[in-house]
PDB file of N, CA and C in Angstrom:
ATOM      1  N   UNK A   1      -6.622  -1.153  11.795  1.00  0.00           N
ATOM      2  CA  UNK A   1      -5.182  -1.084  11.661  1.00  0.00           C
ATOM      3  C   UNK A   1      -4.611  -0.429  12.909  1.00  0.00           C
ATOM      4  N   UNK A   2      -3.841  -1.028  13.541  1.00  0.00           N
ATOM      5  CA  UNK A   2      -2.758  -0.626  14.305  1.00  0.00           C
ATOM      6  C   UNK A   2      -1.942   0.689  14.102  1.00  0.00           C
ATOM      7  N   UNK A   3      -1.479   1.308  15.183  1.00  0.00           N
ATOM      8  CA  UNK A   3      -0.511   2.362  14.672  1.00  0.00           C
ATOM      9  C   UNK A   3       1.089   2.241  14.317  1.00  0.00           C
ATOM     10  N   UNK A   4       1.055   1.005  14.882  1.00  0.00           N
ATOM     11  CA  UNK A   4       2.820   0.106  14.645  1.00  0.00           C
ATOM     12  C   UNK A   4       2.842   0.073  13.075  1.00  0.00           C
ATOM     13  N   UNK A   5       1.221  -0.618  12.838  1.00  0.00           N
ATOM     14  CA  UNK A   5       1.390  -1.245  11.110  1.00  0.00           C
ATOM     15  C   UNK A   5       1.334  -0.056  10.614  1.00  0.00           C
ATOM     16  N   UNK A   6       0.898   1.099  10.634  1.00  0.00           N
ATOM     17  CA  UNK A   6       0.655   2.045   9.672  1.00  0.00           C
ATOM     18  C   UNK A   6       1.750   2.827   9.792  1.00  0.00           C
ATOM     19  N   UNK A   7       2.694   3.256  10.573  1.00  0.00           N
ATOM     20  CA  UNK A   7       3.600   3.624  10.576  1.00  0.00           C
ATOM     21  C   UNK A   7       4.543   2.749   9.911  1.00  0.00           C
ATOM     22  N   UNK A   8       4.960   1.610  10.289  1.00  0.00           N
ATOM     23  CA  UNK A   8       5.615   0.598   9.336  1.00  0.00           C
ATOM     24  C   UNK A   8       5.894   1.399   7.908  1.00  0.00           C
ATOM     25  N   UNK A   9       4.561   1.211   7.205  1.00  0.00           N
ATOM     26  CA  UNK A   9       3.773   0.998   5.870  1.00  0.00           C
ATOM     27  C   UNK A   9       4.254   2.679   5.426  1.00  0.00           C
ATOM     28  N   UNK A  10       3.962   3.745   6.403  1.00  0.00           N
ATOM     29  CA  UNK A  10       4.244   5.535   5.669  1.00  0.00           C
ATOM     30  C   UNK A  10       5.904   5.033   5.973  1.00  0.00           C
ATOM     31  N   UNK A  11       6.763   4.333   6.773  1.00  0.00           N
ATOM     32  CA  UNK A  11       8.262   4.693   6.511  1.00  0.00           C
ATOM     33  C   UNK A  11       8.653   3.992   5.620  1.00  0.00           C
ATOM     34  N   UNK A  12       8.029   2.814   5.266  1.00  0.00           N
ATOM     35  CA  UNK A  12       8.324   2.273   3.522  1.00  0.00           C
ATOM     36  C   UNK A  12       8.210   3.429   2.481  1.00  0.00           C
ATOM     37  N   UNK A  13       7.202   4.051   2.737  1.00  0.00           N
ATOM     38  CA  UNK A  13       6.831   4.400   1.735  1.00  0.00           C
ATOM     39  C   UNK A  13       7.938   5.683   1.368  1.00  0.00           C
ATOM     40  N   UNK A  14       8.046   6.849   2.601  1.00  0.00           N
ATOM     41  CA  UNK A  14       8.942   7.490   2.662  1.00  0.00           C
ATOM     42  C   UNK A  14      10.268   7.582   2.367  1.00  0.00           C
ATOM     43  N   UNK A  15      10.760   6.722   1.282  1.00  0.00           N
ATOM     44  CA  UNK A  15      11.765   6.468   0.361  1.00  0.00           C
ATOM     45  C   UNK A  15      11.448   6.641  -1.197  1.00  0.00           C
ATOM     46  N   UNK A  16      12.159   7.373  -1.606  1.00  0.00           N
ATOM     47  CA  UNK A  16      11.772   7.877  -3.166  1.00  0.00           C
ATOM     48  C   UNK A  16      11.523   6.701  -4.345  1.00  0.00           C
ATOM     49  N   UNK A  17      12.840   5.510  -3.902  1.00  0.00           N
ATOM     50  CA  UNK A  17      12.461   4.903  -4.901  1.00  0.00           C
ATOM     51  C   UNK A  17      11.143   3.503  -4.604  1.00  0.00           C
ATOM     52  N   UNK A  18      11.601   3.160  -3.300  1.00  0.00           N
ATOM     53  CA  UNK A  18      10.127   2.361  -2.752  1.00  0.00           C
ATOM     54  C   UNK A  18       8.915   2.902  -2.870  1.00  0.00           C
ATOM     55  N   UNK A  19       8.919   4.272  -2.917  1.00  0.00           N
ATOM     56  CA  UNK A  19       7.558   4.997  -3.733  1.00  0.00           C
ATOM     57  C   UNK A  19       7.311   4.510  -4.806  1.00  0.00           C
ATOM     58  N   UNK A  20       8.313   4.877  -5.437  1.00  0.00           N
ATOM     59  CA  UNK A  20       8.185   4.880  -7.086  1.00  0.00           C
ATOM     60  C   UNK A  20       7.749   3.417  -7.290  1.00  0.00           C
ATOM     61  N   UNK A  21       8.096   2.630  -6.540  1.00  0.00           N
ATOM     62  CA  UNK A  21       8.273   0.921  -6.749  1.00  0.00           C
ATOM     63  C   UNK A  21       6.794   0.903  -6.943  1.00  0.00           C
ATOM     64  N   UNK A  22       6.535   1.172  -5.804  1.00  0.00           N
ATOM     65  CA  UNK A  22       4.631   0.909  -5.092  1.00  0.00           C
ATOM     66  C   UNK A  22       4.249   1.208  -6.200  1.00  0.00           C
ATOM     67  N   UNK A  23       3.524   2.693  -6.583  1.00  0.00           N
ATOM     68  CA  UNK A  23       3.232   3.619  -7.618  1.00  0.00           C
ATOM     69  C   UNK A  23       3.252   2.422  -8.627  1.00  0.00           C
ATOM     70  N   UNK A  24       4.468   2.114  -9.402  1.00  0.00           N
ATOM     71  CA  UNK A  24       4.548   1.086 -10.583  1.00  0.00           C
ATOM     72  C   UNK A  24       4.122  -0.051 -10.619  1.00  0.00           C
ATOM     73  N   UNK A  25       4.136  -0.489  -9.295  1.00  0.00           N
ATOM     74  CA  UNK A  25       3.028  -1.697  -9.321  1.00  0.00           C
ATOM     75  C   UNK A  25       1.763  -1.808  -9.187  1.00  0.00           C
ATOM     76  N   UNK A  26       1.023  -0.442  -8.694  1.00  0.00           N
ATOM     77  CA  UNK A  26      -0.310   0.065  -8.722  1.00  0.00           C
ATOM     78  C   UNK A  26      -0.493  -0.141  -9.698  1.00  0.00           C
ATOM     79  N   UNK A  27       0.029   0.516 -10.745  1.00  0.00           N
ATOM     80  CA  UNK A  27       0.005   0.536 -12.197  1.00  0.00           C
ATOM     81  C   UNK A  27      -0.084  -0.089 -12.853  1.00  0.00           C
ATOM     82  N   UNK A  28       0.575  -1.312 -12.323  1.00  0.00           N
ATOM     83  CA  UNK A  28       0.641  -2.841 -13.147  1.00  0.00           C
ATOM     84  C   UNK A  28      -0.286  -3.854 -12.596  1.00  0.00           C
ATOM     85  N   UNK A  29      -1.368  -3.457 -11.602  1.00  0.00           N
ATOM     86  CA  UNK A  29      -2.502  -4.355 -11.039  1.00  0.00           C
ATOM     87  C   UNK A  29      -3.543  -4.884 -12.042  1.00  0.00           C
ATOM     88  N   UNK A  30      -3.627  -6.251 -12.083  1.00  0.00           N
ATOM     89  CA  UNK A  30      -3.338  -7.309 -11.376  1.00  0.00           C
ATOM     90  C   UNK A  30      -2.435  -8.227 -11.484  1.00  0.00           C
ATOM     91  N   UNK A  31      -2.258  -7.873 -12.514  1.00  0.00           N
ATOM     92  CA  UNK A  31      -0.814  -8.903 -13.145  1.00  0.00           C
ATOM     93  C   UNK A  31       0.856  -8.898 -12.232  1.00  0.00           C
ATOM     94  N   UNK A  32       1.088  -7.808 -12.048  1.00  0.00           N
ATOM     95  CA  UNK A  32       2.391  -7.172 -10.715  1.00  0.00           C
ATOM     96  C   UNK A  32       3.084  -7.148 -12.097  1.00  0.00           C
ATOM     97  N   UNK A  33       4.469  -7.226 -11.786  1.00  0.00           N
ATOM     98  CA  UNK A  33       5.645  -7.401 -12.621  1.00  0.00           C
ATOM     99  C   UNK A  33       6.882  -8.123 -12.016  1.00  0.00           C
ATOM    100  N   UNK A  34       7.630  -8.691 -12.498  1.00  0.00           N
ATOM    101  CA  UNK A  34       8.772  -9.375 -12.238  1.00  0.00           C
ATOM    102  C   UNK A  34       9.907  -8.397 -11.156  1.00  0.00           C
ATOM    103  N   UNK A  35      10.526  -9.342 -10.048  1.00  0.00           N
ATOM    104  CA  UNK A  35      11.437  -7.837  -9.911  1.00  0.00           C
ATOM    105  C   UNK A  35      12.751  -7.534 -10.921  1.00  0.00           C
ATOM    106  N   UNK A  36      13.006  -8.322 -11.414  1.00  0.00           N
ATOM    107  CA  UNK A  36      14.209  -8.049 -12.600  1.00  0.00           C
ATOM    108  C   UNK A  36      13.160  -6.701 -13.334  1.00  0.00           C
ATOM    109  N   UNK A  37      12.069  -6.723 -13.755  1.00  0.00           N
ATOM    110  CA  UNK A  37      11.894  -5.715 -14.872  1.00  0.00           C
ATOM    111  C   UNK A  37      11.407  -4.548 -13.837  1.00  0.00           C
ATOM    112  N   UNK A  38      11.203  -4.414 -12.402  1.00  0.00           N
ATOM    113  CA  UNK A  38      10.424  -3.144 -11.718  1.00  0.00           C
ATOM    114  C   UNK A  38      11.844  -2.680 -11.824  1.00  0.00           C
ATOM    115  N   UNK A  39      13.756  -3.415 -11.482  1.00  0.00           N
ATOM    116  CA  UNK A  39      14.586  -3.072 -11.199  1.00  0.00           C
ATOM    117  C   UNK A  39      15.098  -1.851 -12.940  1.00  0.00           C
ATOM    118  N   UNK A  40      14.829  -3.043 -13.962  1.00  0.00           N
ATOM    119  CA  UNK A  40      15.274  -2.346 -15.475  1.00  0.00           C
ATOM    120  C   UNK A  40      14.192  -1.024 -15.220  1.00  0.00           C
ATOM    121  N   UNK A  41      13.097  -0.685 -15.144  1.00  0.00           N
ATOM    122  CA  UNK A  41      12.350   0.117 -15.105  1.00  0.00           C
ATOM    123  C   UNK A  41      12.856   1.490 -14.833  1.00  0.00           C
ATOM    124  N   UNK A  42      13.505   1.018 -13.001  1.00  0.00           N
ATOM    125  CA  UNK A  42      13.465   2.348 -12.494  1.00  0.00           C
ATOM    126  C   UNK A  42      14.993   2.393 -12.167  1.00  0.00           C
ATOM    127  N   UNK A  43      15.911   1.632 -13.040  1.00  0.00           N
ATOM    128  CA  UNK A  43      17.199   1.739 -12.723  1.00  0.00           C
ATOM    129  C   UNK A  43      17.767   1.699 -11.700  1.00  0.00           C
ATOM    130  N   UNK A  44      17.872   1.051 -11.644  1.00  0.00           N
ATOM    131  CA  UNK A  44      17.809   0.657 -10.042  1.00  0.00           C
ATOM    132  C   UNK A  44      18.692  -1.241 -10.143  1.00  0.00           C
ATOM    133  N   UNK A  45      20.044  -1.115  -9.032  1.00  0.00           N
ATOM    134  CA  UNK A  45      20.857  -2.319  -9.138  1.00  0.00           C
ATOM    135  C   UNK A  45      19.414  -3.596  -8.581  1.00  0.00           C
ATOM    136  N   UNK A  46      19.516  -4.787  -9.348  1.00  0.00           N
ATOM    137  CA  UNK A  46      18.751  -5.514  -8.689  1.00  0.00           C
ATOM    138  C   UNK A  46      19.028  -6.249  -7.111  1.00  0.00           C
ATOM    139  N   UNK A  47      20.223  -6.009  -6.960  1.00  0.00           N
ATOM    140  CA  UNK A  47      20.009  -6.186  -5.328  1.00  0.00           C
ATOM    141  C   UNK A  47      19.635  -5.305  -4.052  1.00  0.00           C
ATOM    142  N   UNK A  48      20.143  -3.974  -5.059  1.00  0.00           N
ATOM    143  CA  UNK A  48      19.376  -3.196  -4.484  1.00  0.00           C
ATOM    144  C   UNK A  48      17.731  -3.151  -4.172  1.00  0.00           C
ATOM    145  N   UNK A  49      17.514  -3.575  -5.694  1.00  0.00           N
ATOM    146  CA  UNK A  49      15.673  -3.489  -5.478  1.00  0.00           C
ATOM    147  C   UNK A  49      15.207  -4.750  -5.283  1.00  0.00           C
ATOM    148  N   UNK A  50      16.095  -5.511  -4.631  1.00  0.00           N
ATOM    149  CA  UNK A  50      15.404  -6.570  -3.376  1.00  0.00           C
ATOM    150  C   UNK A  50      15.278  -6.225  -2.153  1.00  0.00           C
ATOM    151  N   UNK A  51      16.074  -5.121  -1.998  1.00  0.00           N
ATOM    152  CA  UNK A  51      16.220  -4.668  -0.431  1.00  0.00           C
ATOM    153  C   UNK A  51      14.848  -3.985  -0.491  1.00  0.00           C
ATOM    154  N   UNK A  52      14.927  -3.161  -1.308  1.00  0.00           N
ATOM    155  CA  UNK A  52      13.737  -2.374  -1.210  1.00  0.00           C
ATOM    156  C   UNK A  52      12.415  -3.062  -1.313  1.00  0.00           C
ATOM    157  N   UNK A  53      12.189  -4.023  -2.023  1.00  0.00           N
ATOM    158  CA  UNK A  53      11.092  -4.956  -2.121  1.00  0.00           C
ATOM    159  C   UNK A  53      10.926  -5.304  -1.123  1.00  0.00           C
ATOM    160  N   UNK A  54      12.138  -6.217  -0.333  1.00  0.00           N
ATOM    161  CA  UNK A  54      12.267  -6.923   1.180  1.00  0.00           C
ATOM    162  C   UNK A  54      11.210  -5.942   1.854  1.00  0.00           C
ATOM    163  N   UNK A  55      11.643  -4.504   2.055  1.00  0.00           N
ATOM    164  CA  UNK A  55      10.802  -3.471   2.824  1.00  0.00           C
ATOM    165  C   UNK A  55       9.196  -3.407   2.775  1.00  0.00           C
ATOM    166  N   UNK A  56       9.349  -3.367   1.695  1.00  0.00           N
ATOM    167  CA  UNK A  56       8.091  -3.282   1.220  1.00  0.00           C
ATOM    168  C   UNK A  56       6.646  -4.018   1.639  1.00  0.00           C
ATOM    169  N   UNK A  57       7.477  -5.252   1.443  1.00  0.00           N
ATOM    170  CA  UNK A  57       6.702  -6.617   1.974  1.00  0.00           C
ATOM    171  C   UNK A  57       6.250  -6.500   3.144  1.00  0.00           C
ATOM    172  N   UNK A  58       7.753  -6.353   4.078  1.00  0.00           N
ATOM    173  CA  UNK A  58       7.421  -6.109   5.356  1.00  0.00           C
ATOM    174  C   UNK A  58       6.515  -5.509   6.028  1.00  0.00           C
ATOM    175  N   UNK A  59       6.587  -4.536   5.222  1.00  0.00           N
ATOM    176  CA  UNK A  59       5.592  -3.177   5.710  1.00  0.00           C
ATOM    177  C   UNK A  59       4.321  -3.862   4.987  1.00  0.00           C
ATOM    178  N   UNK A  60       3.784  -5.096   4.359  1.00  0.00           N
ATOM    179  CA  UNK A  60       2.728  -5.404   4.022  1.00  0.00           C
ATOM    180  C   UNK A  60       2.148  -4.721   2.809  1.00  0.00           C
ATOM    181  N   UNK A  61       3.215  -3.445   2.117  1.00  0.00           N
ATOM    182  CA  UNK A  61       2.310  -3.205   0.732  1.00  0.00           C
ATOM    183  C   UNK A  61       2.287  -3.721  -0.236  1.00  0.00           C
ATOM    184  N   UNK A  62       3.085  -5.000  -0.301  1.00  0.00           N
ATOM    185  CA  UNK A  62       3.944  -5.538  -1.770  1.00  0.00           C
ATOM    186  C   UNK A  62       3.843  -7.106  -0.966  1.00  0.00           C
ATOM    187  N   UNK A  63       2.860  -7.926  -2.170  1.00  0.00           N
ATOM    188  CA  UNK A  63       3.405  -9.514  -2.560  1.00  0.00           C
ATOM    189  C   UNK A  63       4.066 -10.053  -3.164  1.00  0.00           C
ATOM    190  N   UNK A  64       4.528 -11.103  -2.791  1.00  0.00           N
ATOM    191  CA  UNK A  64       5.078 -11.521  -3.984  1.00  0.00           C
ATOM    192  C   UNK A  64       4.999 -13.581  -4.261  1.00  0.00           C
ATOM    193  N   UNK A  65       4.922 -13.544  -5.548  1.00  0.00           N
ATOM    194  CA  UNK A  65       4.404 -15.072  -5.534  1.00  0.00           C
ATOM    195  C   UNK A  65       5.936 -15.682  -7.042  1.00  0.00           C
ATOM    196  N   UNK A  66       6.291 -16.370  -6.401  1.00  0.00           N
ATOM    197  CA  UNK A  66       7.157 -17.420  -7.199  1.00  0.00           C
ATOM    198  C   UNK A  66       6.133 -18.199  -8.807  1.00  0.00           C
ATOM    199  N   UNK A  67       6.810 -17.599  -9.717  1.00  0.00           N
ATOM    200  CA  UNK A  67       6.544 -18.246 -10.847  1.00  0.00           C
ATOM    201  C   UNK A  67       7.619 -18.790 -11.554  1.00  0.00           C
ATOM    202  N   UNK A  68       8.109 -20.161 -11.524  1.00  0.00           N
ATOM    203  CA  UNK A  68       9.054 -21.061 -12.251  1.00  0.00           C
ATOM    204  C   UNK A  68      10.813 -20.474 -11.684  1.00  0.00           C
ATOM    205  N   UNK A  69      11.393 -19.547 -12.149  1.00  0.00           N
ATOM    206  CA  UNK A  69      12.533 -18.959 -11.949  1.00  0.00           C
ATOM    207  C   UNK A  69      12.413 -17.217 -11.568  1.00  0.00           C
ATOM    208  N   UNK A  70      11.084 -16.691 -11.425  1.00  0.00           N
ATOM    209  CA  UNK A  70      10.899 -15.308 -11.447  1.00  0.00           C
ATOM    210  C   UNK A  70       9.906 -15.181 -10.142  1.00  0.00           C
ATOM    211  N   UNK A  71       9.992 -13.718  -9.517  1.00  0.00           N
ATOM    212  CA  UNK A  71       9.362 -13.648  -8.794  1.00  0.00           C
ATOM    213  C   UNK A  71       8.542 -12.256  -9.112  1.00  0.00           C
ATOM    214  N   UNK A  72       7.091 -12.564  -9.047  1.00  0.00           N
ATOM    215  CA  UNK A  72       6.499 -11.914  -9.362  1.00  0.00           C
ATOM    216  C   UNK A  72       5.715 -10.874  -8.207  1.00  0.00           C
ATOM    217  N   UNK A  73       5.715  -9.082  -7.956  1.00  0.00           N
ATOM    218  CA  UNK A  73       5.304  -8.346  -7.134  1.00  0.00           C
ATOM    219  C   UNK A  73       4.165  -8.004  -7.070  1.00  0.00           C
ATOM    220  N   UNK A  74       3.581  -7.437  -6.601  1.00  0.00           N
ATOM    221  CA  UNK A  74       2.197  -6.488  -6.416  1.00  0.00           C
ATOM    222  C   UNK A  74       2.038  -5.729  -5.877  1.00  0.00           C
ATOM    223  N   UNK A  75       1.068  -4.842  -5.458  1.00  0.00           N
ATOM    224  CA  UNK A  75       0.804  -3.718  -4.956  1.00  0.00           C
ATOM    225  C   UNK A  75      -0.444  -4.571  -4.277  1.00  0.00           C
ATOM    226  N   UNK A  76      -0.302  -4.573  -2.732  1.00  0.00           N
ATOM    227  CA  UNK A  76      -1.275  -4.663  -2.004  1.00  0.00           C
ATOM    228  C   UNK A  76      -2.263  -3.582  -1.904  1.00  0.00           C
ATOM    229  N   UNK A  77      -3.158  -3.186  -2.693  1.00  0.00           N
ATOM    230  CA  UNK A  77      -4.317  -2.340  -2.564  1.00  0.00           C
ATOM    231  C   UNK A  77      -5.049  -1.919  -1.496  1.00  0.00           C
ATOM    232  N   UNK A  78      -5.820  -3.134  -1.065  1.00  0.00           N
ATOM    233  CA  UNK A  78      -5.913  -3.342   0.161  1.00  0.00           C
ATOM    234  C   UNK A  78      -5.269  -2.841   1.337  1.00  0.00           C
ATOM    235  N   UNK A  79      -3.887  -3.457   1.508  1.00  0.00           N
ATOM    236  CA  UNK A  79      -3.136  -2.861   2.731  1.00  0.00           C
ATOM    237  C   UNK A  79      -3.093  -1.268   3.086  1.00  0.00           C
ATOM    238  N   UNK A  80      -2.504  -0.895   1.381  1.00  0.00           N
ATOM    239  CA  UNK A  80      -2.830   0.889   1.364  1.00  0.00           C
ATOM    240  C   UNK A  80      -3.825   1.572   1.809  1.00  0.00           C
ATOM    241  N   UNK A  81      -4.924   0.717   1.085  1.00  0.00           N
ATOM    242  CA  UNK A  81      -6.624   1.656   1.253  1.00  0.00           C
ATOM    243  C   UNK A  81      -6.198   1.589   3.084  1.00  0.00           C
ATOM    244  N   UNK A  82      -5.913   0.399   3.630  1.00  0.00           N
ATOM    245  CA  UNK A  82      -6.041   0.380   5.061  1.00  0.00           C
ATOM    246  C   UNK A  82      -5.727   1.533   6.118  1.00  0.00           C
ATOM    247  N   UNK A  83      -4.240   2.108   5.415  1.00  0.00           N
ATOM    248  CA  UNK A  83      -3.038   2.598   5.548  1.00  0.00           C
ATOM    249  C   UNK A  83      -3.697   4.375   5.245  1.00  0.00           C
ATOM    250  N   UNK A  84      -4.386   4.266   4.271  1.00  0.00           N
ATOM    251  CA  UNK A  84      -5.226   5.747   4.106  1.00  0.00           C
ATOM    252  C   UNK A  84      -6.348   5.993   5.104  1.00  0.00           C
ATOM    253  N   UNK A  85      -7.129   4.777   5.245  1.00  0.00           N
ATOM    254  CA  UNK A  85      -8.272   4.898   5.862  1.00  0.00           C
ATOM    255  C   UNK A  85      -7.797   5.259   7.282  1.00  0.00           C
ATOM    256  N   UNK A  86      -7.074   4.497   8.140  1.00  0.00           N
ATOM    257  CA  UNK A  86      -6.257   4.947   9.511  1.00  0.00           C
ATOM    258  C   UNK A  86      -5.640   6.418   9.551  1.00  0.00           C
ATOM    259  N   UNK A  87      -5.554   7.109   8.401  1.00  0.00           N
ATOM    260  CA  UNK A  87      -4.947   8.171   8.067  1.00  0.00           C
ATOM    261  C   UNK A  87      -6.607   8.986   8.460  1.00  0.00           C
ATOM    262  N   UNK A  88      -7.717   8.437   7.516  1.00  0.00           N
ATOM    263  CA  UNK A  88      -8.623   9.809   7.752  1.00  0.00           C
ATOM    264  C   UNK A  88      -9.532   9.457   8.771  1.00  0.00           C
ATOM    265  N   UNK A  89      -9.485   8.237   8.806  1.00  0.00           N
ATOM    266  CA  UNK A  89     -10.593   7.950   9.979  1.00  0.00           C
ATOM    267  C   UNK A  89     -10.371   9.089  11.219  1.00  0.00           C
ATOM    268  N   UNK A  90     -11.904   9.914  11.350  1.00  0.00           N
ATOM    269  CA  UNK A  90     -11.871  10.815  12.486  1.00  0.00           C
ATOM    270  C   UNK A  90     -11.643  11.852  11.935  1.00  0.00           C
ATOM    271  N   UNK A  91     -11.687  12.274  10.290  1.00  0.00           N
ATOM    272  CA  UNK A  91     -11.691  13.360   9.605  1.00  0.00           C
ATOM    273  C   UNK A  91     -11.923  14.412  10.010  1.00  0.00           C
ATOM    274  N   UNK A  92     -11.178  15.478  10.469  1.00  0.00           N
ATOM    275  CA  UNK A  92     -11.697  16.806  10.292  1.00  0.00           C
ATOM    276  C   UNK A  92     -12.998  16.534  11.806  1.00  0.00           C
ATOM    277  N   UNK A  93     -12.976  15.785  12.621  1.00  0.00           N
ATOM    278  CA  UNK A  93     -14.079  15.481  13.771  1.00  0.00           C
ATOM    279  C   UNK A  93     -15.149  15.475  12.833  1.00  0.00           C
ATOM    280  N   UNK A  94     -15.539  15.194  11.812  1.00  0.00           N
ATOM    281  CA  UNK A  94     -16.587  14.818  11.339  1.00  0.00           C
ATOM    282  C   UNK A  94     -17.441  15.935  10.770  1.00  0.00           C
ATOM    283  N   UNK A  95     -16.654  16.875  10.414  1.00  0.00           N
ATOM    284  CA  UNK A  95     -16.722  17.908   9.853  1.00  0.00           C
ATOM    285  C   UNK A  95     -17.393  17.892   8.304  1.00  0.00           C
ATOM    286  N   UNK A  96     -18.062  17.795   7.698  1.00  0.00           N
ATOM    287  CA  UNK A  96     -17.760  17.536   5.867  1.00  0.00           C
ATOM    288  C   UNK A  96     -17.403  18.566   5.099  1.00  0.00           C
ATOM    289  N   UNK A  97     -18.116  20.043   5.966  1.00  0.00           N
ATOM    290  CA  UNK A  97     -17.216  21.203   4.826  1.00  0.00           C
ATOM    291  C   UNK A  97     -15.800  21.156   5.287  1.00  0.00           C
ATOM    292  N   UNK A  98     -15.082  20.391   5.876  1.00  0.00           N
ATOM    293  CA  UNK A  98     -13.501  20.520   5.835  1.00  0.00           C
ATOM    294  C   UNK A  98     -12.760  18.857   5.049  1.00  0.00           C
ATOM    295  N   UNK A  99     -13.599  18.004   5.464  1.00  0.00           N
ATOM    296  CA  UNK A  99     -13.177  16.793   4.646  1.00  0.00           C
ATOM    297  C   UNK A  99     -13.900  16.346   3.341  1.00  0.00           C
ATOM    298  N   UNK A 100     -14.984  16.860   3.135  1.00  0.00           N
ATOM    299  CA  UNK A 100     -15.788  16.994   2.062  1.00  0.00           C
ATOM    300  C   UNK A 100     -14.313  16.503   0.218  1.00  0.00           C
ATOM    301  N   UNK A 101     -14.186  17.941   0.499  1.00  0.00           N
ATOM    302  CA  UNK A 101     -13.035  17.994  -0.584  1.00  0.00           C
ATOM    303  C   UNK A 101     -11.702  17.271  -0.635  1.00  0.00           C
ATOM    304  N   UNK A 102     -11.410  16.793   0.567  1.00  0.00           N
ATOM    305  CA  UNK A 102     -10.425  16.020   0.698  1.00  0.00           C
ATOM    306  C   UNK A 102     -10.882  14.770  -0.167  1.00  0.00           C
ATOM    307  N   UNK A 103     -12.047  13.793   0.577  1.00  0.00           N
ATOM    308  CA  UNK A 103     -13.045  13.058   0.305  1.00  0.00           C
ATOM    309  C   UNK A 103     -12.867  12.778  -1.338  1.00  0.00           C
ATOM    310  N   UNK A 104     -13.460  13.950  -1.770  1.00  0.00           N
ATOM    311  CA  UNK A 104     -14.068  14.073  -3.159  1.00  0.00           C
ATOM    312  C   UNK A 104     -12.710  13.934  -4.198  1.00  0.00           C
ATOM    313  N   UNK A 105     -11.666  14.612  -4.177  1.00  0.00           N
ATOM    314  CA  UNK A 105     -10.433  14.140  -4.672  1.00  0.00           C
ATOM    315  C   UNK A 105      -9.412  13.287  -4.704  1.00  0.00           C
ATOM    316  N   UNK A 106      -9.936  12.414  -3.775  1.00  0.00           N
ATOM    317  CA  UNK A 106      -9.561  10.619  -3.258  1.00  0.00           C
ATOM    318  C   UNK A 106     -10.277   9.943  -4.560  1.00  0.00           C
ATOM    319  N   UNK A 107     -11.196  10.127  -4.572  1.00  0.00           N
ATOM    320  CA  UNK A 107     -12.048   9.725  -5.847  1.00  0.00           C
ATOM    321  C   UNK A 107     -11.299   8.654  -7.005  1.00  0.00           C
ATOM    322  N   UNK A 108     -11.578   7.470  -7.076  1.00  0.00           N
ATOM    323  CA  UNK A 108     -10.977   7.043  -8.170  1.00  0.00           C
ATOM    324  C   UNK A 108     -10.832   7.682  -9.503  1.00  0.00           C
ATOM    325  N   UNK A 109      -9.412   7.920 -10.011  1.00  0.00           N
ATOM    326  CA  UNK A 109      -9.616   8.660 -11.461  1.00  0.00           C
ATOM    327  C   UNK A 109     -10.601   8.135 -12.856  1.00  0.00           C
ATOM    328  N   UNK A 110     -10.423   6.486 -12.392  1.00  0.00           N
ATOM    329  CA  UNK A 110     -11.189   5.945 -13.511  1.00  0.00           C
ATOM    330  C   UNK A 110     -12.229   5.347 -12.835  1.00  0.00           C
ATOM    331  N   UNK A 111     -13.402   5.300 -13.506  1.00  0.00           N
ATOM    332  CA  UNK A 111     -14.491   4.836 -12.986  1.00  0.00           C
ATOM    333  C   UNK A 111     -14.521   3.247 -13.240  1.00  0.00           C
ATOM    334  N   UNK A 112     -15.117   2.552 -12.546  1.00  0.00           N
ATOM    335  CA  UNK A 112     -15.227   0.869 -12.483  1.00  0.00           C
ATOM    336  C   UNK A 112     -16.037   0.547 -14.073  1.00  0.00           C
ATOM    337  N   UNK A 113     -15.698  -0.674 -14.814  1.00  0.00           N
ATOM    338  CA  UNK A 113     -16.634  -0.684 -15.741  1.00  0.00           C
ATOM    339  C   UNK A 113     -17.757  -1.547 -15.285  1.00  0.00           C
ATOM    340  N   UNK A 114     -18.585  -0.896 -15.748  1.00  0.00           N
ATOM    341  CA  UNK A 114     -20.264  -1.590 -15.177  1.00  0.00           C
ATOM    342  C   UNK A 114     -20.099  -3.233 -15.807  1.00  0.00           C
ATOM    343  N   UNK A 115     -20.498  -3.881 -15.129  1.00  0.00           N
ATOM    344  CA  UNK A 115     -20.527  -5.520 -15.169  1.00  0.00           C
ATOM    345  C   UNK A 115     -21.786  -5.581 -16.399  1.00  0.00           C
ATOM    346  N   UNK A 116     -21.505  -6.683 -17.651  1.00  0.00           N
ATOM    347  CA  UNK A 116     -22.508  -6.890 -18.272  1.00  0.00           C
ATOM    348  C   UNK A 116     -23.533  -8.142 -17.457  1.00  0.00           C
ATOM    349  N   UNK A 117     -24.543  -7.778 -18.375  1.00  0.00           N
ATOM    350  CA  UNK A 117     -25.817  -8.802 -17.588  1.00  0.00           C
ATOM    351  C   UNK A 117     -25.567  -9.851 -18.371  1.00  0.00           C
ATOM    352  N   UNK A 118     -25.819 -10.767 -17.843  1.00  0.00           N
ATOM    353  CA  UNK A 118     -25.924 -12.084 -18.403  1.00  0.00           C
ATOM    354  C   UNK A 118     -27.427 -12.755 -18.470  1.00  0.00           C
ATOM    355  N   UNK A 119     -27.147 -13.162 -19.960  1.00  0.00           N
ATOM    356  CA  UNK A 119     -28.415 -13.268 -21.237  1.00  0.00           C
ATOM    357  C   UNK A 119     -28.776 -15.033 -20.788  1.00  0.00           C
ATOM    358  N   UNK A 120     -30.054 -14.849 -20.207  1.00  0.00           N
ATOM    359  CA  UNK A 120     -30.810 -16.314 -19.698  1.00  0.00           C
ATOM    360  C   UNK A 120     -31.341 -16.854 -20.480  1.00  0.00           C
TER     361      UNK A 120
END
């Protein structure tokens, strides 16, 4: 990642309610949500929270894919992890008792569910 794109991506983010946007669509992965209902959500005028979507996009954290009359968002995961990783890459000079704990509280809160085996 570039430092243009990652900067982009922290001044999206650096808006309270384009936070909040992101955040709620994290939340709603994989499915996204409509922007009419991210707008009812967080109260928010819906042209307003096109502008903010518009941003969003831009900055590469947020998709969005046309279904019939609705447009449906996401939370680019990906782009973020990118957007973090450019953030620690070069941690602490490679320190681990100083990034160690940083590290360790990045940690996904929920653990992945283990894949079942499939019966031959």
């Amino acid at each position: 990642m570039e430092s243009e794109q990652a900067i982009l991506a922290l001044a999206a983010l650096a808006q309270s309610t384009r936070l909040d946007v992101f955040r709620l669509l994290a939340k709603h992965e994989p499915e996204g949500l409509p922007a009419g209902e991210i707008a009812k959500a967080l109260t928010v005028p819906q042209n307003t929270m096109s502008s903010h979507l518009a941003i969003l996009s831009r900055a590469g954290l947020v998709t969005a894919r046309r279904f019939s009359r609705s447009i449906v968002y996401r939370a680019d995961l990906k782009a973020f992890q990118s957007v973090v990783l450019f953030m620690l890459r070069d941690c602490c000079d490679g320190r681990p008792e100083i990034c160690g704990p940083l590290i360790e509280d990045l940690t996904p809160c929920c653990a992945p569910k283990p894949r079942r085996k499939a019966h031959v």
